[in-house]
N, C-alpha and C. Protein backbone atom coordinates (compact mmCIF):
# COMPACT_ATOMS: atom_id res chain seq x y z
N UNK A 1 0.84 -1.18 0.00
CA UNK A 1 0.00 0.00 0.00
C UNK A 1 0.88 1.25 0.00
N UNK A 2 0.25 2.38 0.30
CA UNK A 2 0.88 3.58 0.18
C UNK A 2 2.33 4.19 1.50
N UNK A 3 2.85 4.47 0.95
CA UNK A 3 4.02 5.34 2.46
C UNK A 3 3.54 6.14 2.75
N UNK A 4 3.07 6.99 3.39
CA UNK A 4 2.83 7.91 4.48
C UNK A 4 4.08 9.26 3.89
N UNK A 5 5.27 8.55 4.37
CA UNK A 5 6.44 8.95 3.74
C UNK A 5 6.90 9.79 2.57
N UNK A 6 6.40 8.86 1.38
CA UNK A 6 6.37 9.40 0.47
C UNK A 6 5.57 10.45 0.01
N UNK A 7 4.38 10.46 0.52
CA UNK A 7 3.42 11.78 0.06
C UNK A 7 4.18 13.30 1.19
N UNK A 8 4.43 12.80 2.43
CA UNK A 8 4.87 14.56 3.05
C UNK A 8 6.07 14.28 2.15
N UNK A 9 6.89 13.70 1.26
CA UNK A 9 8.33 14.22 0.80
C UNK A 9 7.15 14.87 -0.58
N UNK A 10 6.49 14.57 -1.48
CA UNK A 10 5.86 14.78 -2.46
C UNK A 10 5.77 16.66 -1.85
N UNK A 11 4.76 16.56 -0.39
CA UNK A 11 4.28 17.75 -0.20
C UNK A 11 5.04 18.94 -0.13
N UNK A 12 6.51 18.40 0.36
CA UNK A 12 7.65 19.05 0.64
C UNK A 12 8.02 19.82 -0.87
N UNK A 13 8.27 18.81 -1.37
CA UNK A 13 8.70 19.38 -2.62
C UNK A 13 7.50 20.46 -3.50
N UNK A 14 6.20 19.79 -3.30
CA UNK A 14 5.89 21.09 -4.04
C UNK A 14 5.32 22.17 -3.47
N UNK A 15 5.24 22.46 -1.83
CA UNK A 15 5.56 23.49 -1.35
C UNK A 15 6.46 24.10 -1.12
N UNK A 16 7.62 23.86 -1.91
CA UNK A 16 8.64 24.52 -2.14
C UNK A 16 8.69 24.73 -3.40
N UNK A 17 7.95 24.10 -4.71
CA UNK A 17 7.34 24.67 -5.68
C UNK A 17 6.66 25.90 -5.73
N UNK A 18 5.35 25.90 -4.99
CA UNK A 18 4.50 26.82 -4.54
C UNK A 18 5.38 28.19 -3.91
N UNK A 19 6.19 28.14 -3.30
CA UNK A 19 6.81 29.33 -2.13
C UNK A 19 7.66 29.62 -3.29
N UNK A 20 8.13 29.38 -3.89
CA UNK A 20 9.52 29.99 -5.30
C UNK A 20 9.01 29.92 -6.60
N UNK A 21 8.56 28.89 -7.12
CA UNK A 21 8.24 29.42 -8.35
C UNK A 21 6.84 30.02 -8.81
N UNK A 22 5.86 29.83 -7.77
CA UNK A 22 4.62 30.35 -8.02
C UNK A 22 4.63 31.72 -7.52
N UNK A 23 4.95 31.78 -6.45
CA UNK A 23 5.47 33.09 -5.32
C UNK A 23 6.13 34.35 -6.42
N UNK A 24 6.98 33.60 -7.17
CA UNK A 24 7.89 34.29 -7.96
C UNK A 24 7.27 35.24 -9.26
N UNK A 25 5.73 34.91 -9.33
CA UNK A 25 5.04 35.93 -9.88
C UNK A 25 3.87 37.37 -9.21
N UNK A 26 4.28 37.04 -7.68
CA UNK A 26 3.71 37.88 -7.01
C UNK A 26 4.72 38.93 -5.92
N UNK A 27 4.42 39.91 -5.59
CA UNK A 27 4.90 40.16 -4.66
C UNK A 27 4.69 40.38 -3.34
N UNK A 28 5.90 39.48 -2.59
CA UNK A 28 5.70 38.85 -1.51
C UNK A 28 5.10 39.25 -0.31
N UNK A 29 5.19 40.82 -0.35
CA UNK A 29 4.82 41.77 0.51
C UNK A 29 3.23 42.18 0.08
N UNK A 30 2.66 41.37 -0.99
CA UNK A 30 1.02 41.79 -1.48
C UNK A 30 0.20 40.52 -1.10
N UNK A 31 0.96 39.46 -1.48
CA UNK A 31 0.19 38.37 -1.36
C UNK A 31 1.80 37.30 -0.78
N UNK A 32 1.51 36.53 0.17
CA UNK A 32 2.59 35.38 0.98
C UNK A 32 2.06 34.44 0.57
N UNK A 33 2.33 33.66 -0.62
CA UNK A 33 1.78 32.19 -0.85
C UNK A 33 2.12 31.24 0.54
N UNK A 34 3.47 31.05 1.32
CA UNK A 34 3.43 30.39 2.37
C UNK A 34 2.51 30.63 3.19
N UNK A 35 1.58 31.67 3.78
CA UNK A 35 0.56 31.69 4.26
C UNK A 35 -1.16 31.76 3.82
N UNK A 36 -0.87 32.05 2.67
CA UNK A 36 -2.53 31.93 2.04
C UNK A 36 -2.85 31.03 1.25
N UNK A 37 -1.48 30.09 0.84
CA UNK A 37 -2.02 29.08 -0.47
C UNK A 37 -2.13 27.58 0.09
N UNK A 38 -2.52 26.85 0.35
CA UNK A 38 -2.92 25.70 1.06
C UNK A 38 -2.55 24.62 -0.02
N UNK A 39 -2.28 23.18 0.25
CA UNK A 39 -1.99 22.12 -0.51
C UNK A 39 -2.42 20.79 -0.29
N UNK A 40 -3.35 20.28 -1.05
CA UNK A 40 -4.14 18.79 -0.32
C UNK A 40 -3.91 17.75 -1.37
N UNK A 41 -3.23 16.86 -0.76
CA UNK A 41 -3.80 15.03 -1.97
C UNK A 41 -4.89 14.40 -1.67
N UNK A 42 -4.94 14.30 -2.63
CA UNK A 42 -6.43 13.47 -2.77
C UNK A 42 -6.28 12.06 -1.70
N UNK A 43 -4.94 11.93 -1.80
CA UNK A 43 -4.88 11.02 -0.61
C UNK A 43 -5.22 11.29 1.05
N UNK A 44 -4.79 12.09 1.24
CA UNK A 44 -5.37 13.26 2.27
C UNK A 44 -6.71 13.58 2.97
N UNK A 45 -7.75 13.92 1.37
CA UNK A 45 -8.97 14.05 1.63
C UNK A 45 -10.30 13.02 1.54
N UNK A 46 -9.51 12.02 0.55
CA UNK A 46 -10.78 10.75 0.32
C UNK A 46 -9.78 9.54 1.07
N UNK A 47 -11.02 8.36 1.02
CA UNK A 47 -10.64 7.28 1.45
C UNK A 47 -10.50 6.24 0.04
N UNK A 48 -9.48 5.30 0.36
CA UNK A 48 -9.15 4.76 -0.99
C UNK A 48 -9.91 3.26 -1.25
N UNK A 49 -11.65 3.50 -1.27
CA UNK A 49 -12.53 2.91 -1.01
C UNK A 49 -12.68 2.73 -2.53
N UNK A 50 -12.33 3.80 -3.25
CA UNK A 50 -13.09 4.15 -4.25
C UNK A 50 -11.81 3.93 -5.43
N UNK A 51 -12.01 3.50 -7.01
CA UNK A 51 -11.29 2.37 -7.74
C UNK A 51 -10.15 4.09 -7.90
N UNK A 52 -10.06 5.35 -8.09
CA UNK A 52 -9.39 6.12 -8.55
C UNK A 52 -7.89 6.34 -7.23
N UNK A 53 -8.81 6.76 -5.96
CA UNK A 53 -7.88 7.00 -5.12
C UNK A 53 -7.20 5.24 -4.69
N UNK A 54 -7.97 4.24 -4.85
CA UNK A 54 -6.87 3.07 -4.24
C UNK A 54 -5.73 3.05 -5.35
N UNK A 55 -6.41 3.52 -6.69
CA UNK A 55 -5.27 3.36 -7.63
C UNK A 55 -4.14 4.59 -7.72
N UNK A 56 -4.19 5.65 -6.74
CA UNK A 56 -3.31 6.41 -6.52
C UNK A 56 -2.60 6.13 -5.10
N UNK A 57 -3.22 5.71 -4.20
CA UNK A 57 -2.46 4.57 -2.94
C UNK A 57 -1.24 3.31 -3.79
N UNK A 58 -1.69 2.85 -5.05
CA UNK A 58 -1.10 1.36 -5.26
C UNK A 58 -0.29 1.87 -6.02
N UNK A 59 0.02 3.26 -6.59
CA UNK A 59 0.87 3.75 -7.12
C UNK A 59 0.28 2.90 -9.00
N UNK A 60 -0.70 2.63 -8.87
CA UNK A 60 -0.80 2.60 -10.37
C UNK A 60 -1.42 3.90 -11.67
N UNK A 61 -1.83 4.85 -10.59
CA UNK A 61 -2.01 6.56 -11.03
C UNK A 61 -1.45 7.23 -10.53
N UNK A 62 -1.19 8.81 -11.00
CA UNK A 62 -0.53 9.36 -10.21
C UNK A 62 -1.07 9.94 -9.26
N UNK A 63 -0.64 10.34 -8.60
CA UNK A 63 -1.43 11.09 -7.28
C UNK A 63 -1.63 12.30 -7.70
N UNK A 64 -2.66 12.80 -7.39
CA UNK A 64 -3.56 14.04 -7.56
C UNK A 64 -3.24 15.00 -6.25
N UNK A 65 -3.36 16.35 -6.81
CA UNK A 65 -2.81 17.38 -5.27
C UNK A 65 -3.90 18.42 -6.04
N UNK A 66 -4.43 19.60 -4.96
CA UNK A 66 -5.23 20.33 -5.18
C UNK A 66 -4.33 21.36 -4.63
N UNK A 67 -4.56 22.97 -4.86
CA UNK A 67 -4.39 23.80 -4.21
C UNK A 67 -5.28 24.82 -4.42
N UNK A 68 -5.84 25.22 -3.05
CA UNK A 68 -6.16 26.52 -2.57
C UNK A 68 -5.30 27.76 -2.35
N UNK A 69 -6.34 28.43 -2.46
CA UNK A 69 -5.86 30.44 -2.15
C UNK A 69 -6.95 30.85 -1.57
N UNK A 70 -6.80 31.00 0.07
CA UNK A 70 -7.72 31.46 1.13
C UNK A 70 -9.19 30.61 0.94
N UNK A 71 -8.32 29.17 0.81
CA UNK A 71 -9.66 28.39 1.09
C UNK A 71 -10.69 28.25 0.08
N UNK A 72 -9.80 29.08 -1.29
CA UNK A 72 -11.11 28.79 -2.83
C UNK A 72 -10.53 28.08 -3.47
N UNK A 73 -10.60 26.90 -4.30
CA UNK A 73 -10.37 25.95 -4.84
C UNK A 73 -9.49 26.51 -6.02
N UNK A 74 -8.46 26.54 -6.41
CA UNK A 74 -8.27 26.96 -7.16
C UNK A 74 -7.37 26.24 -8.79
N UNK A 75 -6.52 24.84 -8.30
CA UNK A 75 -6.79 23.76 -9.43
C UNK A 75 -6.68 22.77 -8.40
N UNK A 76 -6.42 21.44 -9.35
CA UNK A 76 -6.02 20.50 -9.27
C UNK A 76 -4.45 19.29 -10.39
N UNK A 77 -4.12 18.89 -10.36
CA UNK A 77 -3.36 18.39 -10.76
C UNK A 77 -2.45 17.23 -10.22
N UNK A 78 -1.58 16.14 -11.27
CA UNK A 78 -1.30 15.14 -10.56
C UNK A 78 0.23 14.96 -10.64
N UNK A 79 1.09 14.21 -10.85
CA UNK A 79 2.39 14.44 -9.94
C UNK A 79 3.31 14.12 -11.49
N UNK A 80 2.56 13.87 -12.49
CA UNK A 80 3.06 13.54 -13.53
C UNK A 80 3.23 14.06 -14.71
N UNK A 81 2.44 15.79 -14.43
CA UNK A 81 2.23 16.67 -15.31
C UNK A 81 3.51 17.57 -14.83
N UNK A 82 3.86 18.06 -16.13
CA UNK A 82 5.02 18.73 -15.95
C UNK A 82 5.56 20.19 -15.32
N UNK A 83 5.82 20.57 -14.34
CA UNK A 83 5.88 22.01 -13.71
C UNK A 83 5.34 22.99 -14.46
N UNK A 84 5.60 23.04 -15.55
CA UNK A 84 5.65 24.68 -16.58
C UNK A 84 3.72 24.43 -16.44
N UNK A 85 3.01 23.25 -16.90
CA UNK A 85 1.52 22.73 -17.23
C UNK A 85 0.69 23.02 -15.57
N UNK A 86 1.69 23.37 -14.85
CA UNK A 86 1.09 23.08 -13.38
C UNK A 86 1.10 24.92 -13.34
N UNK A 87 1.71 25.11 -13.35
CA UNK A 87 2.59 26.68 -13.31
C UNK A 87 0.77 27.58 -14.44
N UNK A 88 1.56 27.51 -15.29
CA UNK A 88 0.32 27.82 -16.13
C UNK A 88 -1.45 27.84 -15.92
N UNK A 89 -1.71 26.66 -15.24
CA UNK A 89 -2.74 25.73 -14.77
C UNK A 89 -3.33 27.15 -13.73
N UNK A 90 -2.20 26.87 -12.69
CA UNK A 90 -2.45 27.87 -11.71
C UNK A 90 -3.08 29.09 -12.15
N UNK A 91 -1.98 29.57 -12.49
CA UNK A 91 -2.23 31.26 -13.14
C UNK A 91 -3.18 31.60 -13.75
N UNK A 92 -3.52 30.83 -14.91
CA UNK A 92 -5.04 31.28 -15.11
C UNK A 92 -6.14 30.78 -14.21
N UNK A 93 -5.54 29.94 -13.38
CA UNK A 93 -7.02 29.57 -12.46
C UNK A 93 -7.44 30.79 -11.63
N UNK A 94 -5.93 31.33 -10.86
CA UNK A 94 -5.89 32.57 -9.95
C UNK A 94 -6.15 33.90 -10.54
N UNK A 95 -6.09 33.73 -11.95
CA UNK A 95 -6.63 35.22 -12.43
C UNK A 95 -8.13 35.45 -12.80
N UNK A 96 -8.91 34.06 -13.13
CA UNK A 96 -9.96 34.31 -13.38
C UNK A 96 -10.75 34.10 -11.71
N UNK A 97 -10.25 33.66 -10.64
CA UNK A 97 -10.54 34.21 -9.33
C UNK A 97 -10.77 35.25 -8.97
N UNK A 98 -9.18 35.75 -9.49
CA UNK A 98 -9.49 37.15 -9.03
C UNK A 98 -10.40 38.14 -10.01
N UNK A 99 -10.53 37.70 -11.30
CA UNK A 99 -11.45 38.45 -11.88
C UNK A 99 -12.75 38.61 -11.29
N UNK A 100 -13.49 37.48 -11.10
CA UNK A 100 -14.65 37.02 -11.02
C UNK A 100 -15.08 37.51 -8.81
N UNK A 101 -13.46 38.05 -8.69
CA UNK A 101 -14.08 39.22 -7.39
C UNK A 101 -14.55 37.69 -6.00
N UNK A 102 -13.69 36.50 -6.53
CA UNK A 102 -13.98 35.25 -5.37
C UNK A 102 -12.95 35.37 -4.76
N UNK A 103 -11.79 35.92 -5.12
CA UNK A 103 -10.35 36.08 -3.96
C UNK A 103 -9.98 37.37 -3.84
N UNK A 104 -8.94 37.73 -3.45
CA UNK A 104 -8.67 39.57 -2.95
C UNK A 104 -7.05 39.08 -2.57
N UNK A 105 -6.23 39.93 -3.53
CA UNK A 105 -4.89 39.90 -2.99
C UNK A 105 -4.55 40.49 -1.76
N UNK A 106 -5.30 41.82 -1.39
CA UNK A 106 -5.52 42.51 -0.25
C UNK A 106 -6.47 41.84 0.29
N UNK A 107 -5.96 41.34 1.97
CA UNK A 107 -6.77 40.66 2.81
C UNK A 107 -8.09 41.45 3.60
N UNK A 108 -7.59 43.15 3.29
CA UNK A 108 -8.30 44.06 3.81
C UNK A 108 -9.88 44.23 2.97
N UNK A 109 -9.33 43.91 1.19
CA UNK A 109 -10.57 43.51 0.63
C UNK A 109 -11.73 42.98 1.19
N UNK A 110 -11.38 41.67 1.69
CA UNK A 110 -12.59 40.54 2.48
C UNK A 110 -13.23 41.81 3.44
N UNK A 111 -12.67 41.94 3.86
CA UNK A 111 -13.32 43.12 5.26
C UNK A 111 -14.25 44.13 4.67
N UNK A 112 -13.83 44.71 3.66
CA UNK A 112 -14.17 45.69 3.23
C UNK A 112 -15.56 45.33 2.49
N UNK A 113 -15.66 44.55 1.65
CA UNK A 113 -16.78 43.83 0.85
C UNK A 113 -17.91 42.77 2.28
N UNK A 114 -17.00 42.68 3.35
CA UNK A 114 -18.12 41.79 3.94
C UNK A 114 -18.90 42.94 5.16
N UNK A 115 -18.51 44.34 5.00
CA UNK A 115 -19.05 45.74 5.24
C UNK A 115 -19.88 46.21 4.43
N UNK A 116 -19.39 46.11 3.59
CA UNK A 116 -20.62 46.92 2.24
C UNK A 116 -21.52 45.59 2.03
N UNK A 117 -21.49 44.21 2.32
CA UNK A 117 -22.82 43.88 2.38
C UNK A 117 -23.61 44.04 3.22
N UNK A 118 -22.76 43.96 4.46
CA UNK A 118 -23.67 44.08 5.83
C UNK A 118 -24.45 45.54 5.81
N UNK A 119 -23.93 46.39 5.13
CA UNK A 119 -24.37 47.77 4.93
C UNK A 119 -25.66 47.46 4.05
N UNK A 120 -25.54 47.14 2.66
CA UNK A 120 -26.67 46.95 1.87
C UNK A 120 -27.77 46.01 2.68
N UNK A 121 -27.64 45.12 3.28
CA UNK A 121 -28.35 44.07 3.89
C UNK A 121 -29.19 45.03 4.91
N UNK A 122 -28.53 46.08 5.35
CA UNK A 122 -29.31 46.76 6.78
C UNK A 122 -30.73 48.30 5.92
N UNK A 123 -29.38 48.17 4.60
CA UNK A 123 -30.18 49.69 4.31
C UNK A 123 -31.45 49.09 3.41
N UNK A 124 -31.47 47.50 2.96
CA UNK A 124 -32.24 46.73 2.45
C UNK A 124 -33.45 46.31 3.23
N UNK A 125 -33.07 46.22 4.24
CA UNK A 125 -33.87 45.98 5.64
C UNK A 125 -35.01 47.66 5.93
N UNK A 126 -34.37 48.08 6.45
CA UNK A 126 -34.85 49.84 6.54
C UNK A 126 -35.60 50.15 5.78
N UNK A 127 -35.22 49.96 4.11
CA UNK A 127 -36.56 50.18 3.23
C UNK A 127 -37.56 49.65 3.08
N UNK A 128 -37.36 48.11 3.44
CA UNK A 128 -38.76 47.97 3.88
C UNK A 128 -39.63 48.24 5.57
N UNK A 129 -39.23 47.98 6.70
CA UNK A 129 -39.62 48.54 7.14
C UNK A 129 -39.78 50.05 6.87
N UNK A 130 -39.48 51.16 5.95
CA UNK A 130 -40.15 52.20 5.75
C UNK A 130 -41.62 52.06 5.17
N UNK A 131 -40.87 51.06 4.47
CA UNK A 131 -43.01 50.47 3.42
C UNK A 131 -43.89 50.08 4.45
N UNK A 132 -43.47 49.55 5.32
CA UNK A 132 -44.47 48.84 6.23
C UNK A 132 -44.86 50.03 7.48
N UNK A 133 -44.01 50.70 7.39
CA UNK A 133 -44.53 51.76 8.36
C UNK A 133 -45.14 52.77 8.20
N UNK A 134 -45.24 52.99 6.28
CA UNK A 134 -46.50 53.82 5.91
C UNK A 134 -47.25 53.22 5.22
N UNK A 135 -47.64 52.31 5.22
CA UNK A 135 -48.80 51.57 4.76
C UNK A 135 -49.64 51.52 5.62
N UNK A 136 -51.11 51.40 4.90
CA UNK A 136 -52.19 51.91 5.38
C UNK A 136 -52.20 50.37 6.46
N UNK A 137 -53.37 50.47 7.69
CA UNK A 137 -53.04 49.70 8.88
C UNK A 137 -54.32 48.44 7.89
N UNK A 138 -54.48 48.03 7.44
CA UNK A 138 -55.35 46.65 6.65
C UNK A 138 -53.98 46.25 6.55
N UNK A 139 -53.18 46.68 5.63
CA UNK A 139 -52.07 46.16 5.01
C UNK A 139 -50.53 45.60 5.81
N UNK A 140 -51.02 46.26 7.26
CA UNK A 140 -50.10 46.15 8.18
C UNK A 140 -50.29 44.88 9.34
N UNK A 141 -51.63 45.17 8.94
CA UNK A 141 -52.20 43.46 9.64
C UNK A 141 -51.94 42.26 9.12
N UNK A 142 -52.10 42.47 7.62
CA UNK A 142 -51.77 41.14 6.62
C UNK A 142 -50.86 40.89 6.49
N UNK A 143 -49.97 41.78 6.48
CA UNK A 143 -47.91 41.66 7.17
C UNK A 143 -47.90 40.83 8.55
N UNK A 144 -48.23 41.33 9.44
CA UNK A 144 -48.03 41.27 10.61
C UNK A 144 -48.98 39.60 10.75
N UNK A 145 -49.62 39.45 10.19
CA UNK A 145 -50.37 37.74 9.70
C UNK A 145 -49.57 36.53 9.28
N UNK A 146 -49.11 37.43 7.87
CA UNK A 146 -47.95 36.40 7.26
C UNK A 146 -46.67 36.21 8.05
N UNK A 147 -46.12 37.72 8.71
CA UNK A 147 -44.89 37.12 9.32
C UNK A 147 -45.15 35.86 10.61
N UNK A 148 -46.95 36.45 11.16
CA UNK A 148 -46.86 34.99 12.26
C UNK A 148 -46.89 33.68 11.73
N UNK A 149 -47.37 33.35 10.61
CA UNK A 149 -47.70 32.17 9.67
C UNK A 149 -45.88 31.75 9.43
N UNK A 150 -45.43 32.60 9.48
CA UNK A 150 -43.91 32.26 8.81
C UNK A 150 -43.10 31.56 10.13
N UNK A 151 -42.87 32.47 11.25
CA UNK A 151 -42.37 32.03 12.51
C UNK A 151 -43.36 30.87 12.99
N UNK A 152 -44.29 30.54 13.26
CA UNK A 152 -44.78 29.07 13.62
C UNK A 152 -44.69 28.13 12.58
N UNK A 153 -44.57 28.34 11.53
CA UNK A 153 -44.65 27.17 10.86
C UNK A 153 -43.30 26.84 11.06
């Protein structure tokens, strides 16, 4: 069956992939891949119950590794594809992340965006209670009906 062994030397090596040559397109002081980019094998996360991962335990596939950036999925790949294909892989995975506004090189981003929802969410809130507080009182009963219908059920 599988070494134990062999996968943290696997991990070793390509988190030291990850920290130099991926690192090596950012700067270090904007984004720290040693602290925001995470690294999992499939050996790691499934049980080798199943015909793909026992065949990456028996060493008859290669082993599969995933990596994250703050916990968003960002590829996958297996131990047999060649650095430059992994390298590449990445980069456009992490740019259309960051396009698509699911990661933030600035950690201050997250903060900032999980403010301006909480903001919209409250000033979203407010406008309707403004509706409900000038609406005529029939209409305030049939509110005040449905919201009890909602909480007991």
């Amino acid at each position: 069956m599988f070494n134990i062994q062999t996968l943290a030397n696997e991990k070793k090596q390509l988190r030291n992939f990850i920290d130099s040559r991926l690192q090596a397109h950012f700067a270090k002081d904007l984004v720290d891949f040693s602290k925001r980019v995470r690294l999992e094998a499939d050996l790691e996360k499934w049980r080798t119950d199943t015909v793909d991962i026992y065949n990456q335990a028996t060493g008859k596939a290669a082993r599969w590794y995933s990596i994250y950036f703050d916990d968003e999925f960002v590829c996958s790949f297996t131990m047999d594809q060649k650095p430059d294909e992994v390298e590449l892989l990445f980069l456009n995975n992490i740019t259309k992340l960051f396009e698509k506004e699911a990661i933030f090189f600035d950690k201050n981003e997250y903060i900032i965006r999980d403010e301006l929802r909480k903001s919209q969410e409250k000033a979203a809130k407010e406008k309707a209670d403004k509706i409900v507080e000038s609406a005529p009182s029939e209409v305030k009963q049939v509110i005040k009906e449905l919201d009890n219908d909602t909480t007991t059920s």
